[in-house]
Protein backbone atom coordinates (compact mmCIF):
# COMPACT_ATOMS: atom_id res chain seq x y z
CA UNK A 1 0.00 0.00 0.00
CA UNK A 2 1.14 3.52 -0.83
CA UNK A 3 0.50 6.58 0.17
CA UNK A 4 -0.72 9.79 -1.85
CA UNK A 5 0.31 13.34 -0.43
CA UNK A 6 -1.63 16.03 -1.92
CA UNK A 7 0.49 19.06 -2.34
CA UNK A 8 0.10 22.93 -3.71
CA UNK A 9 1.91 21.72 -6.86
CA UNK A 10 1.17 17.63 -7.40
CA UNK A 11 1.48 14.57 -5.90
CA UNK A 12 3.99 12.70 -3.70
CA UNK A 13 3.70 9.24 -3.69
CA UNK A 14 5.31 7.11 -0.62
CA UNK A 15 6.21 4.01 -1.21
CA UNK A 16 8.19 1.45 0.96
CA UNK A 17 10.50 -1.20 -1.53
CA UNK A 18 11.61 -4.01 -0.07
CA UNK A 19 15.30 -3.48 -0.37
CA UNK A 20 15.38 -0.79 1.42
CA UNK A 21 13.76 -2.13 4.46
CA UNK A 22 14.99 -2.48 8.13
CA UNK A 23 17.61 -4.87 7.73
CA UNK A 24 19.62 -2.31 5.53
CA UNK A 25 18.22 1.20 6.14
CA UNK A 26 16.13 1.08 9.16
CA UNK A 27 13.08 1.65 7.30
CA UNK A 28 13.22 4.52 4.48
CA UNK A 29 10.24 5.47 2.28
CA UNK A 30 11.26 6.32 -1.62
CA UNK A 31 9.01 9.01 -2.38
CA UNK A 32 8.00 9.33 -6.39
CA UNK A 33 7.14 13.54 -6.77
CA UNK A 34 4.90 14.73 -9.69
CA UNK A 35 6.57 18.20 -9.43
CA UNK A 36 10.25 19.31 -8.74
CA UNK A 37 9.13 21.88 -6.67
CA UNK A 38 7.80 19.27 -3.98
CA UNK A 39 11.37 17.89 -4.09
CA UNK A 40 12.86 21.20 -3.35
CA UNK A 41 10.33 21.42 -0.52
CA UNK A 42 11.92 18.19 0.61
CA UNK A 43 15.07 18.77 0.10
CA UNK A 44 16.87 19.00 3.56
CA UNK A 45 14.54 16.04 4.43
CA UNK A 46 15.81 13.46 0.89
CA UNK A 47 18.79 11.74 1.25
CA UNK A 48 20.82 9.77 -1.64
CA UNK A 49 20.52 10.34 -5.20
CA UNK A 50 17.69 11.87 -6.90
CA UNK A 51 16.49 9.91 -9.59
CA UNK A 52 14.67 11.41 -12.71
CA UNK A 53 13.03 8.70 -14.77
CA UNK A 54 11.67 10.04 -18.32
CA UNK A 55 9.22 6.96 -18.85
CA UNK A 56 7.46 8.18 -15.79
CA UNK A 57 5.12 11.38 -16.74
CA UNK A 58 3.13 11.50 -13.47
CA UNK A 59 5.84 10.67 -10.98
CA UNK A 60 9.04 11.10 -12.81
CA UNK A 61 10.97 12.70 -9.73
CA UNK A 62 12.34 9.74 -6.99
CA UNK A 63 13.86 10.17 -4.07
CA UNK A 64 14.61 8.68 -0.57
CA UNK A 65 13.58 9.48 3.05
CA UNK A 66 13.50 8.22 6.53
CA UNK A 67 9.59 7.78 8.02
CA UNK A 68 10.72 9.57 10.57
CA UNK A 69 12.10 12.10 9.44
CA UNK A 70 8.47 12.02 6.75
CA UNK A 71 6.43 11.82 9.51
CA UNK A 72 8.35 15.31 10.90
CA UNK A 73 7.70 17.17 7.29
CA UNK A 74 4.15 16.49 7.47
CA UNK A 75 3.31 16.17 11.33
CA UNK A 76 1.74 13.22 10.96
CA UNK A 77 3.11 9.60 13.07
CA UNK A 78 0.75 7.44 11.71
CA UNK A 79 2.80 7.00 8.69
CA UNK A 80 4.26 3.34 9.65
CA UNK A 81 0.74 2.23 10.27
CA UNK A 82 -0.82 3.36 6.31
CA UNK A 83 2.50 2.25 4.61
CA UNK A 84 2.80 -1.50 3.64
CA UNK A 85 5.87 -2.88 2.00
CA UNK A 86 5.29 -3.51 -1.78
CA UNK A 87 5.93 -6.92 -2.90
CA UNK A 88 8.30 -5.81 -5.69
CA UNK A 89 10.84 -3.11 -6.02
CA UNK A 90 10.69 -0.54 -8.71
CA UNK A 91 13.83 1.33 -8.40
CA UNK A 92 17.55 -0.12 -9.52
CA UNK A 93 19.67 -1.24 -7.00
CA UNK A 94 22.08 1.11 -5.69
CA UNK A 95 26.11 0.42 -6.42
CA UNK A 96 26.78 2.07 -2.96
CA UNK A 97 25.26 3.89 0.23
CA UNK A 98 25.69 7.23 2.24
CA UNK A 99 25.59 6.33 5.70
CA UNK A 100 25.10 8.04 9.31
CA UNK A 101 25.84 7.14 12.38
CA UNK A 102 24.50 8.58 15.27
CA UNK A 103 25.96 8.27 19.71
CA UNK A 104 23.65 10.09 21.42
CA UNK A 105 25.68 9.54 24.68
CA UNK A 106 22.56 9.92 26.98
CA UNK A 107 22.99 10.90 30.72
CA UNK A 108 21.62 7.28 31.84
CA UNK A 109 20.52 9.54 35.38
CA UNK A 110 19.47 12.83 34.02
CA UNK A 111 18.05 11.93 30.79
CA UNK A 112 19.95 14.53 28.58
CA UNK A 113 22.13 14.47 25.74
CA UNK A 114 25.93 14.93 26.44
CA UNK A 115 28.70 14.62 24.24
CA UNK A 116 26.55 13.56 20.54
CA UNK A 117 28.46 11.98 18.10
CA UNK A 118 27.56 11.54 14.58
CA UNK A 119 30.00 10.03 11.64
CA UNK A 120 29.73 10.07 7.88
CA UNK A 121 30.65 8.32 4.81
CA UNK A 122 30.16 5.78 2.15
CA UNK A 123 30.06 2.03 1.23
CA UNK A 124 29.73 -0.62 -1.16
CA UNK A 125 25.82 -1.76 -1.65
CA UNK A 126 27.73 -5.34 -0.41
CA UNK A 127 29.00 -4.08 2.60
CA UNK A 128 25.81 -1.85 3.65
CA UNK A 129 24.43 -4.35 6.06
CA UNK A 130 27.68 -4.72 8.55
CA UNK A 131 28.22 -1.11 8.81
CA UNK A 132 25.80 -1.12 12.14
CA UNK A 133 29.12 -3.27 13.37
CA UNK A 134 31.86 -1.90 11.38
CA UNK A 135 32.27 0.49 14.63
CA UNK A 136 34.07 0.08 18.54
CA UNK A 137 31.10 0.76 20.13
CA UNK A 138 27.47 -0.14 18.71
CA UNK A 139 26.25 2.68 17.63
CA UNK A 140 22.74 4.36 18.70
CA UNK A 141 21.50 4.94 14.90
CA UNK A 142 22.84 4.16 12.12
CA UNK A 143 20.98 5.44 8.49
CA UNK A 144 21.15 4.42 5.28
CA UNK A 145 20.76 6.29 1.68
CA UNK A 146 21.02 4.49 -1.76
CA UNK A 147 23.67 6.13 -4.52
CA UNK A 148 23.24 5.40 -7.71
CA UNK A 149 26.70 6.20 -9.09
CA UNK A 150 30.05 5.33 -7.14
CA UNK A 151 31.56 8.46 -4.70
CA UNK A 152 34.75 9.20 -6.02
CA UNK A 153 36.20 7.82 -2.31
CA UNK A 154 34.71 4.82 -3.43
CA UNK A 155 36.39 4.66 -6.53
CA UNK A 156 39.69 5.60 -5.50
CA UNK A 157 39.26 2.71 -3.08
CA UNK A 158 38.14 0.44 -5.43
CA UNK A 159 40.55 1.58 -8.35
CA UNK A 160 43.45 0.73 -5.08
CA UNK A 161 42.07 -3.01 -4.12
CA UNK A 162 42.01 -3.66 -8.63
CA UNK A 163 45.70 -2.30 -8.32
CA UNK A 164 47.16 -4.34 -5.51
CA UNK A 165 45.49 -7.70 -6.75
CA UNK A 166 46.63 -6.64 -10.23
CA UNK A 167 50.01 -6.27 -8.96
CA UNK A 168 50.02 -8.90 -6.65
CA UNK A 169 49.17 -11.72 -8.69
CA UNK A 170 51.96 -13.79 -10.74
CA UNK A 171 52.04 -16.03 -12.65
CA UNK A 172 53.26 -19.67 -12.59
CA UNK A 173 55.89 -19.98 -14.99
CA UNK A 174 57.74 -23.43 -15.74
């Protein structure tokens, strides 16, 4: 089940795909926009790539969003409740992810925030479901955003591991 948002300009359809669910990005709506206004509204909000597909004339903008962080642009929580995850996914998979990851180092006896932490950076699609334990310490949150094309860190990193195996491998000669 989707949802339709109404909106001054169009329509923003939510959608949840089953690659992107918990087990990889903690639950993350891809949102299909009518107008590219609405995804400048959103903008701050949409993480990842934005996708423009040229087939699609009612919904040709895509892009990708915590339900959380939904439910906040639209004050309205009852967003987990209406969505339903579709039994098919409609969007390509990603060659890598943006990721977050959020300490909120919580006073266990007062209750407040001290001493936040949040990181940054990028992985292989393959590698997006360790990063929760890629760290020292398990971290609080950790959120996910499909890419589309590879970050150049990425690519230097990948271009390095083709080098050394390149350059490490010999052959057997008699």
């Amino acid at each position: 089940m989707t949802v339709l948002i109404s909106t001054k300009r169009g329509f923003i359809n939510a959608v949840l795909e089953p690659q992107f669910q918990e087990a990889i990005t903690g639950y993350m709506a891809t949102l299909q926009f009518s107008d590219y206004d609405d995804v400048r509204m959103l903008k701050n909000d949409l993480r990842g790539d934005i996708l423009y597909d040229r087939t699609n004339s009612m919904l040709p903008f895509k892009g990708f969003i915590h339900l959380d962080d939904l439910a906040s642009h639209f004050n309205c929580n009852n967003f987990w409740s209406r969505l339903q995850t579709n039994k098919v996914d409609f969007t390509e998979t990603p060659v890598a992810y943006y990721w977050r990851v959020y300490y909120t180092g919580e006073n266990q006896e007062e209750g407040e925030v001290v001493d936040s932490e949040t990181y940054f950076g990028h992985c292989l699609a393959s590698d997006a479901r360790y990063i929760r334990w890629s760290f020292e310490a398990l971290p609080d949150v950790v959120q996910l955003y499909p890419i589309f094309t590879l970050p150049a860190e990425l690519r230097e990193t990948c271009d390095a591991t083709r080098r050394h195996s390149v350059s490490g491998f010999h052959s057997a000669k008699s």
